[in-house]
Protein backbone atom coordinates (compact mmCIF):
# COMPACT_ATOMS: atom_id res chain seq x y z
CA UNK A 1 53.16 -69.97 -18.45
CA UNK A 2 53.00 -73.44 -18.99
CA UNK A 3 52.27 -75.75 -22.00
CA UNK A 4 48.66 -76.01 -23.35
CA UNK A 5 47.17 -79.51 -22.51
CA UNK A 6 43.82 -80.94 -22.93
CA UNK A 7 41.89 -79.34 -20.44
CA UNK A 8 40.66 -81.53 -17.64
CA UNK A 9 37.21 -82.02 -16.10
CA UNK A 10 36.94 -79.32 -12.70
CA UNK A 11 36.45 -82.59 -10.83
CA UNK A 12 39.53 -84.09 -11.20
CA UNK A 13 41.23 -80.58 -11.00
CA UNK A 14 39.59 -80.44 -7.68
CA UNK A 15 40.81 -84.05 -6.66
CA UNK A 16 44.23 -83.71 -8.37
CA UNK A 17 44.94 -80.07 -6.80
CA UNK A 18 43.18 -79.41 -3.43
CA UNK A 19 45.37 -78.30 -0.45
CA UNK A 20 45.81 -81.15 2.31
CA UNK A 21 43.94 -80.03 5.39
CA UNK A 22 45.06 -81.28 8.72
CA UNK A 23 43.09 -81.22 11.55
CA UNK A 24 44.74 -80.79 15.36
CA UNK A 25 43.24 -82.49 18.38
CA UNK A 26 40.72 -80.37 19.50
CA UNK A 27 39.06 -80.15 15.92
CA UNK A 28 38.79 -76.17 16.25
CA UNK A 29 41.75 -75.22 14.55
CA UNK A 30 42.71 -75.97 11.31
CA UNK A 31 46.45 -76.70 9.35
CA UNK A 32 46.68 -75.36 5.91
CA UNK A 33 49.47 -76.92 4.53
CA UNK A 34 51.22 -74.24 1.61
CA UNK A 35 52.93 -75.60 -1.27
CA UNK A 36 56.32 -73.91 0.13
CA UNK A 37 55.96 -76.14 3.47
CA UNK A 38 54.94 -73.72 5.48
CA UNK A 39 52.07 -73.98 7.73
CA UNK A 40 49.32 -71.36 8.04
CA UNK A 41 47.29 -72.02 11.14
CA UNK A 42 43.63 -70.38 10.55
CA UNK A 43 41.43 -68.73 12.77
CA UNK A 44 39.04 -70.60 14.99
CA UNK A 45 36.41 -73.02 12.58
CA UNK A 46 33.60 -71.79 14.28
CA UNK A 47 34.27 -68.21 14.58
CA UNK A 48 31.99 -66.09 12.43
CA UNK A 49 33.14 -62.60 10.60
CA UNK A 50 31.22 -59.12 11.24
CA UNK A 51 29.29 -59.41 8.11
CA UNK A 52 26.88 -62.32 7.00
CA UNK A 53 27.08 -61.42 3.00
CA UNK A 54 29.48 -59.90 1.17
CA UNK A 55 28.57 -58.41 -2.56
CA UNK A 56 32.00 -58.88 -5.02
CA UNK A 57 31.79 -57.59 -8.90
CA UNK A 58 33.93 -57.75 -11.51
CA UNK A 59 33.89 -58.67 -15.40
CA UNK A 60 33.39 -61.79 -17.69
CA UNK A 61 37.63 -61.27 -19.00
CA UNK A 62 40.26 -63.34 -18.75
CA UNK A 63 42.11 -60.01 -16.84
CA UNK A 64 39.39 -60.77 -14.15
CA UNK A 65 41.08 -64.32 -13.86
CA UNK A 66 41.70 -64.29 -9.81
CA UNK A 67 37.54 -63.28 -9.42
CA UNK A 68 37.10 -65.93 -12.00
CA UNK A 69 39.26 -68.62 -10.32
CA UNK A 70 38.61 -67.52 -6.86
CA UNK A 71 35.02 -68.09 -7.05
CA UNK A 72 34.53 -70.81 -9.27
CA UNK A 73 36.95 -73.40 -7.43
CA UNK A 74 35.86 -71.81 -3.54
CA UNK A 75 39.13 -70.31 -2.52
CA UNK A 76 37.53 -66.83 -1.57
CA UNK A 77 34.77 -68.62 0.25
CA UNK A 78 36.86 -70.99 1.88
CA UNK A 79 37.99 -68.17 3.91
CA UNK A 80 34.95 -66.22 4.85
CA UNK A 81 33.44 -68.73 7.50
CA UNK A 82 30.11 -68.85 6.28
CA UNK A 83 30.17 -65.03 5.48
CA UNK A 84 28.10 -65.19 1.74
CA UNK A 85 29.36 -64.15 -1.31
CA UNK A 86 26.97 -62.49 -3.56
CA UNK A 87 28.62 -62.36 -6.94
CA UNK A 88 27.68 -59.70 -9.86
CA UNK A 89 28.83 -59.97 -13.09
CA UNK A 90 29.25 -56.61 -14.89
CA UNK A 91 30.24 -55.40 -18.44
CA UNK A 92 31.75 -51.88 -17.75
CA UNK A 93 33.35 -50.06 -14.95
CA UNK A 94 31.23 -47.14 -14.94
CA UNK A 95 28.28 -49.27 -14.08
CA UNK A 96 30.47 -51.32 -11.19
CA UNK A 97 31.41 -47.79 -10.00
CA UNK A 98 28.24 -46.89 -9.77
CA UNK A 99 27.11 -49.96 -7.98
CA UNK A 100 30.32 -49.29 -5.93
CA UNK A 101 28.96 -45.60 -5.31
CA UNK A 102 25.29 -46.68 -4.76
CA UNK A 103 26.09 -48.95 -2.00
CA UNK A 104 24.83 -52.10 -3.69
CA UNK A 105 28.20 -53.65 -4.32
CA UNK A 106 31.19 -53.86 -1.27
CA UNK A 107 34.26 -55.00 -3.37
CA UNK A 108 34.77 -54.99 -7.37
CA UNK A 109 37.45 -56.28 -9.55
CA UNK A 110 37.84 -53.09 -11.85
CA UNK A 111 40.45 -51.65 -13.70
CA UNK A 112 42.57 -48.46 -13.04
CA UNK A 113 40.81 -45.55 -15.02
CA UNK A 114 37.43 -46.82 -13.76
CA UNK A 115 39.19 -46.85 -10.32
CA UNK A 116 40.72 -43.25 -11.01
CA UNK A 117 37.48 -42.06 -11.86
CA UNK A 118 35.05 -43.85 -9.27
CA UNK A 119 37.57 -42.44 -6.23
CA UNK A 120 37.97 -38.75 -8.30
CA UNK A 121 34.16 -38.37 -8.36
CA UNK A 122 33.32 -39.08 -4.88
CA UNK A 123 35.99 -36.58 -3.91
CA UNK A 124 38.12 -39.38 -2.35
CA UNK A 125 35.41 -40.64 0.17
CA UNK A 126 34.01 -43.91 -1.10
CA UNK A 127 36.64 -46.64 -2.72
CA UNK A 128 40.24 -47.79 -1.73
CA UNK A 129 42.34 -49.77 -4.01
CA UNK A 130 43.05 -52.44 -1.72
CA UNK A 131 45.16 -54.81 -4.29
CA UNK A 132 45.94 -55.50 -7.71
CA UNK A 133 44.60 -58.52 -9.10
CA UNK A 134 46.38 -58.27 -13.05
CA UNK A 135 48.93 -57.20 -15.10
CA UNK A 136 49.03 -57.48 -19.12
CA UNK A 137 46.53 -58.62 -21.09
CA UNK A 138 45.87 -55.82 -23.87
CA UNK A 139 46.63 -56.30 -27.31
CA UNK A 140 46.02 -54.21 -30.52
CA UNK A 141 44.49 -56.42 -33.20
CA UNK A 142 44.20 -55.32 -37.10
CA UNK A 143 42.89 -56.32 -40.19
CA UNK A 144 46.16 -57.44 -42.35
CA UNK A 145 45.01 -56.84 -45.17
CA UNK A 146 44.02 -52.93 -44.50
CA UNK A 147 46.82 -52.31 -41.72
CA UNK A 148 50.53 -53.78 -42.28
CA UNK A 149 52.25 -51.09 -40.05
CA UNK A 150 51.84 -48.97 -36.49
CA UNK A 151 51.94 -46.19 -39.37
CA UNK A 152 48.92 -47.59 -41.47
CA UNK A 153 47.09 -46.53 -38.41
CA UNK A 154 46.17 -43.33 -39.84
CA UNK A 155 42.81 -42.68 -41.23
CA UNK A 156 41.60 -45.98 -40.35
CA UNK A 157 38.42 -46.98 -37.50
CA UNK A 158 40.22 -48.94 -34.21
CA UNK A 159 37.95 -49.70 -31.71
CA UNK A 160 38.26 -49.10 -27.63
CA UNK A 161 35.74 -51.08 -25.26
CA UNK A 162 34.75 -47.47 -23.57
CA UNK A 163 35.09 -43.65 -23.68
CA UNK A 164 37.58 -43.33 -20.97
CA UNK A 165 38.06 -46.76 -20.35
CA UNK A 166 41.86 -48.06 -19.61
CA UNK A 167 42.11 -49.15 -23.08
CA UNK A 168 41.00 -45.78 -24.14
CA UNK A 169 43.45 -43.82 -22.67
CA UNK A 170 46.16 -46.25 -23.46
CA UNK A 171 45.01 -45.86 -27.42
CA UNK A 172 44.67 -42.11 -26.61
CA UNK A 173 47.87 -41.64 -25.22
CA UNK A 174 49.74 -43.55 -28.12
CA UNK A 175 47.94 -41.64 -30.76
CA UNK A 176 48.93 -38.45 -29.23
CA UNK A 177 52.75 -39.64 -29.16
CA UNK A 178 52.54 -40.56 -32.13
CA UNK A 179 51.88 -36.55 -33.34
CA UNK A 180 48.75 -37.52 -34.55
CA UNK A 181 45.26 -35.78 -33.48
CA UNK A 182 41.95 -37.33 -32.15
CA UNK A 183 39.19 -34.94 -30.57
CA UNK A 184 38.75 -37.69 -27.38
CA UNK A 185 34.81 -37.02 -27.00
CA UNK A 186 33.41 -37.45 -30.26
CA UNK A 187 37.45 -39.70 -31.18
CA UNK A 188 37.53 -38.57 -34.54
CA UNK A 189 40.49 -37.61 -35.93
CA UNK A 190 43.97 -38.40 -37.69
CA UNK A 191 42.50 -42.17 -36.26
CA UNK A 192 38.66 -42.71 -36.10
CA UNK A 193 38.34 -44.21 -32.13
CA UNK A 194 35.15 -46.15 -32.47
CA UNK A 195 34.07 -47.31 -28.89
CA UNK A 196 32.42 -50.48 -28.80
CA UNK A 197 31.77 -53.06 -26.75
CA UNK A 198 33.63 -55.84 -26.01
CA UNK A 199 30.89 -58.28 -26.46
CA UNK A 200 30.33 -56.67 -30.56
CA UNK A 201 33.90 -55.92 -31.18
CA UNK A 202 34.40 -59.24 -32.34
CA UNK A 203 31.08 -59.20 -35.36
CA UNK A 204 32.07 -55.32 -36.06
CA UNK A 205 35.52 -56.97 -37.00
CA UNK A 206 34.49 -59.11 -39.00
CA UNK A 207 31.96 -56.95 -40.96
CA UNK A 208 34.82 -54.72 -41.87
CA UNK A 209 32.87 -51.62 -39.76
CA UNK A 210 36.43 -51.45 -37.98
CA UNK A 211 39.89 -52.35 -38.86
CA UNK A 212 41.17 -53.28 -35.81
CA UNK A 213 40.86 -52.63 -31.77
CA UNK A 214 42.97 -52.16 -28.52
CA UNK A 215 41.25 -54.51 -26.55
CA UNK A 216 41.94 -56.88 -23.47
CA UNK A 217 41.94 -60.60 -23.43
CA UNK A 218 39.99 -62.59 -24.34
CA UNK A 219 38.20 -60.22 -26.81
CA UNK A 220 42.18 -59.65 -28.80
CA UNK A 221 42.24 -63.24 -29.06
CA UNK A 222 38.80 -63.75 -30.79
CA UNK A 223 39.70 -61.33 -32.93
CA UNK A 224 42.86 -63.33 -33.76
CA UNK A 225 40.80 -66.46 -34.28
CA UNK A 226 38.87 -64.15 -36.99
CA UNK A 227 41.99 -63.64 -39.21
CA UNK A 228 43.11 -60.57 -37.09
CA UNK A 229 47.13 -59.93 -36.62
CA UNK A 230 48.27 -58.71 -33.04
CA UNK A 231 50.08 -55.32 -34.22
CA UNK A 232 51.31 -54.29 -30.86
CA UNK A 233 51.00 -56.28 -27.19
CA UNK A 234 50.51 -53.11 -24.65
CA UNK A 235 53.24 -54.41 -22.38
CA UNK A 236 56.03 -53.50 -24.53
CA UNK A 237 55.13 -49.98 -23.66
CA UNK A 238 55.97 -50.60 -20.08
CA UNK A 239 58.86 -50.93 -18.47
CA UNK A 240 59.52 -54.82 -17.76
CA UNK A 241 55.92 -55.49 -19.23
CA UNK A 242 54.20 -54.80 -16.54
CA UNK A 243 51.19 -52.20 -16.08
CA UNK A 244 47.70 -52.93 -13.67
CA UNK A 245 45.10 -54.25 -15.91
CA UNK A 246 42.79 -54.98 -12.85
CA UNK A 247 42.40 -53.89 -9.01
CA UNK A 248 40.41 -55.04 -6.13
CA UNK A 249 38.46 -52.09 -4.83
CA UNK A 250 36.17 -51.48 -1.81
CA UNK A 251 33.61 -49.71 -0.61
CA UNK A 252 35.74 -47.16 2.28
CA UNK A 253 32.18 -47.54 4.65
CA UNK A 254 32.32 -51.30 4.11
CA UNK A 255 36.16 -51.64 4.75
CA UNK A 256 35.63 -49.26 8.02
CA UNK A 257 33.01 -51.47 8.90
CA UNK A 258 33.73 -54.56 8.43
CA UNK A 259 37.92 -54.87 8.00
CA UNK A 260 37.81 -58.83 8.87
CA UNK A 261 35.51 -59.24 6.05
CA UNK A 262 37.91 -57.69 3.88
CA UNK A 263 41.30 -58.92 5.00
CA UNK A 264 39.39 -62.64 4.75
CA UNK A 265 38.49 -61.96 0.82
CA UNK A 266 42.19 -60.93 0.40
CA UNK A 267 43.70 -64.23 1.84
CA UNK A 268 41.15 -65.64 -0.41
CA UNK A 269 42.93 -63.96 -3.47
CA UNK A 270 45.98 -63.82 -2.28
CA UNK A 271 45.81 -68.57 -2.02
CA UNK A 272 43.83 -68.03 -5.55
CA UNK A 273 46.97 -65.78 -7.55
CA UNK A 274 49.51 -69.05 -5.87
CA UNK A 275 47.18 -71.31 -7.00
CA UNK A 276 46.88 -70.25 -10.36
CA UNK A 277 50.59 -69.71 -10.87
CA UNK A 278 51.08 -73.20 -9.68
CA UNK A 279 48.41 -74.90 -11.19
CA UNK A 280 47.97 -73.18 -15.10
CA UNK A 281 46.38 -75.32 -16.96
CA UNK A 282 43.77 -76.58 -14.26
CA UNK A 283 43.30 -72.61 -13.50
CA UNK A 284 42.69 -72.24 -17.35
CA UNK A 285 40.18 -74.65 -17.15
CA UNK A 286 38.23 -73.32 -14.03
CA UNK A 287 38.38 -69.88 -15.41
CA UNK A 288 36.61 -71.07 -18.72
CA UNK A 289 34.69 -73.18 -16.50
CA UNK A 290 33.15 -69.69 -14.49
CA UNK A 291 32.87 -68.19 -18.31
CA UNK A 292 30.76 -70.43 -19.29
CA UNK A 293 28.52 -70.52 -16.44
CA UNK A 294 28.67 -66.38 -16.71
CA UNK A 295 28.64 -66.02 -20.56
CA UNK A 296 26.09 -69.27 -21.34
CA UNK A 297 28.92 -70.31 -23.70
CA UNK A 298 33.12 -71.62 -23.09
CA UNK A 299 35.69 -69.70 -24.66
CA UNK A 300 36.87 -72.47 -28.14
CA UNK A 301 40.56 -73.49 -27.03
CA UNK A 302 42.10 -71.20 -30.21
CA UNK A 303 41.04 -68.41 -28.40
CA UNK A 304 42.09 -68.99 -24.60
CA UNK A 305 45.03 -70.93 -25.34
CA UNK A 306 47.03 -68.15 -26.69
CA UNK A 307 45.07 -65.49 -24.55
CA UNK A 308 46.08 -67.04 -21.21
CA UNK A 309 49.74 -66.41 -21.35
CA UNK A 310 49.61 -62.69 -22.31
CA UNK A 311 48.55 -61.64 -18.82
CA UNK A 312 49.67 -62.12 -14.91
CA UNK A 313 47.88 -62.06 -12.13
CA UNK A 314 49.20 -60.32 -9.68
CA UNK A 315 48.76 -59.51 -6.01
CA UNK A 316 50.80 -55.88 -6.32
CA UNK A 317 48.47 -52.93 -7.54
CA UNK A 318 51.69 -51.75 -9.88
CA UNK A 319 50.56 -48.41 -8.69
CA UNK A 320 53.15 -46.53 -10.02
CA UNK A 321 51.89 -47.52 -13.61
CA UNK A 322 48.22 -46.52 -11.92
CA UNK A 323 49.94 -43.08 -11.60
CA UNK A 324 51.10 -42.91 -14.57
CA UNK A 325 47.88 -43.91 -16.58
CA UNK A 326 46.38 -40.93 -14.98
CA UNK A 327 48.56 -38.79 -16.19
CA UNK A 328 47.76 -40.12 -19.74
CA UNK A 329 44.09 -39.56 -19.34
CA UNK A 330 44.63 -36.01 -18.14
CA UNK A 331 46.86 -35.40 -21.66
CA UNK A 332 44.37 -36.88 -23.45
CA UNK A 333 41.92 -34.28 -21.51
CA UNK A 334 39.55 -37.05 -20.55
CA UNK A 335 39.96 -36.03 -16.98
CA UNK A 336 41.59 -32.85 -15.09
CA UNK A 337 44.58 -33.81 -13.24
CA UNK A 338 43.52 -35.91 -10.31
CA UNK A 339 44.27 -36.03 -6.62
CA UNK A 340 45.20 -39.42 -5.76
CA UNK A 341 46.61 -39.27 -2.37
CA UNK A 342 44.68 -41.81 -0.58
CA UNK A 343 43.55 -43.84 -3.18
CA UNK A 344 45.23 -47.08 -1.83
CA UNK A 345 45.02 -48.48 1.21
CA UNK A 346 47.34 -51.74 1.27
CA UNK A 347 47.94 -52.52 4.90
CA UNK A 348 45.16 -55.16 5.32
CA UNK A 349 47.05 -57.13 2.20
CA UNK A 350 50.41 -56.26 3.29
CA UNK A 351 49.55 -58.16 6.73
CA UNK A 352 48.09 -61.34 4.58
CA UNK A 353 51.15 -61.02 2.52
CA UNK A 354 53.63 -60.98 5.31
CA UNK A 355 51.84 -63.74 7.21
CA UNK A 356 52.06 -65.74 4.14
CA UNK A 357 55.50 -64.94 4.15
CA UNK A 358 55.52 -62.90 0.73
CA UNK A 359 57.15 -59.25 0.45
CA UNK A 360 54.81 -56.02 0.99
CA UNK A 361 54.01 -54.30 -1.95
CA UNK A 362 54.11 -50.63 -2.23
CA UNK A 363 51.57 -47.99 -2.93
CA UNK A 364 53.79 -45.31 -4.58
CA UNK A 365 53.35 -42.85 -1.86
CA UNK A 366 49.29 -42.69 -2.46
CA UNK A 367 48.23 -44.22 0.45
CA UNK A 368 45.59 -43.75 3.42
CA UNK A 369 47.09 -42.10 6.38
């Protein structure tokens, strides 16, 4: 990740950063020209997609960044041909699910347990995981002065965002290696779990009603700002750092439907995760930008300076680590083992991938047939 600088105004990031588009003699078809040289030619201008709206949640984090970015600086749109994004703004994955499930919502940014349970309760007929979006992001944050050690743990209040929630688990799962006991519905225990929400976390913390919480950015950072210490960054529990945070999921009777739609919103995020690697402080900006237009209110810079580095977007669902985290929530009997098989469906982003000349990414053998 790059330097902080003083962030810019989205204007100039807009003048500064905006692809070069290059039109051919006939004025139909257009030249998008990548930052690697290469040279993308679109579909025709004037050809419309299946579907004249398409509905896209996801959540008011920093781990939401490529929604965030995507929408707020026109990349996803740019590639729908007039097709209409409806955005929704949501504060849980249970509710997005449910939207998901209710057929008011076609794609959500969401994170794996949500996703795990969403596609385990509909009996494997309504979502796919059609990308990741994430990776990182999660940090336990204590009070110092209560909690000096992983040890110190014991006996004290640590807050999750959700019963169930991928935080949840994660805290579940590390109590449980740890030897110690927590009942997971009520979470007390050797540890008191205290589930709260994101948007109180923060005043609970500084109240003293909890000692800490394993939260994801930029809720770990605020806490920070509030004399917090970061105890333990998630990542270093995975191998090279890197575990899904966020997916892109979809509606199955909307992808059947309407595939063109889809694979057009994955180019979109696909440009937005290049754009944002290339371009991190103006993405910074634009993502505090869409906050603030979301939230009524910017993130200060002490809070999403530091937060911005501690989590990559990412076009690869990492769904091995998916895998994995369901295994954790079945140990920490939150769920019974799930069947999985056909929870991704990755060829639609493979193809934008490949024609963007990037490698495929893999979907650990739980794929759509």
């Amino acid at each position: 990740m790059s330097a902080a600088r003083p962030l810019i105004t989205l204007r100039a990031i807009a003048l500064t950063t905006a692809l070069p588009l290059v039109l051919t003699a006939c004025g139909y078809r257009v030249e998008v020209k990548k930052e690697d040289g290469k040279t993308n030619l679109a579909a025709d201008a004037d050809k419309k997609l299946s579907a004249s709206e398409v509905r896209i949640g996801y959540f008011p984090n920093l781990t939401h960044a490529t929604a965030l970015v995507g929408l707020q600086e026109g990349l996803i749109a740019e590639e729908l041909k007039g097709t209409t994004i409806k955005a929704q703004s949501f504060n849980a994955g249970p509710s997005e699910i449910e939207a998901l499930n209710g057929g008011s919502l076609d794609i959500g940014f969401i994170g794996p347990s949500p996703s795990i349970n969403g596609y385990v309760k509909s009996k494997g007929s309504n979502l796919r995981i059609i990308s990741g979006s994430a990776s990182g992001g999660v940090k336990l944050v204590v009070n110092p002065a209560k909690i000096k050690t992983l040890d110190d743990l014991k006996g004290k209040k640590i807050a999750t965002p959700q019963k169930g929630n991928t935080q949840d688990v994660a805290f579940l799962n590390w109590i449980s290696e740890k030897g110690w006991k927590v009942d997971p519905e009520s979470g007390k225990g050797d540890v008191s779990v205290v589930r709260t929400d994101n948007k109180v976390t923060p005043d609970a913390f500084k109240q003293g009603s909890i000692d800490g919480a394993w939260v994801p950015e930029p809720t770990a950072s605020k806490l920070v700002a509030d004399g917090g210490e970061v105890l333990l960054d998630e990542g270093f529990l995975w191998p090279e750092n890197m575990f899904v945070i966020t997916n892109i999921v979809v509606s199955q009777k909307f992808l059947r439907e309407h595939p063109d739609v889809v694979e057009a919103v994955l180019r979109g995020t696909v440009k937005t995760n290049r754009w944002i690697h290339s371009h991190q402080d103006a993405a910074r900006a634009s993502a505090n930008a869409k906050l603030a237009a979301d939230t009524g209110e910017p993130l200060d810079p002490e809070v999403i300076h530091p937060a911005w580095p501690s989590f990559t977007v990412t076009d690869d669902p990492l769904a091995a680590t998916l895998k994995k985290q369901a295994d954790q929530a079945v140990k920490a009997k939150l769920i019974e083992q799930p069947d999985l098989n056909g929870i991704y469906d990755l060829r639609l982003l493979n193809k934008v991938l490949k024609a963007a000349g990037k490698p495929e990414v893999s979907d650990a053998g739980l794929g759509a047939k």
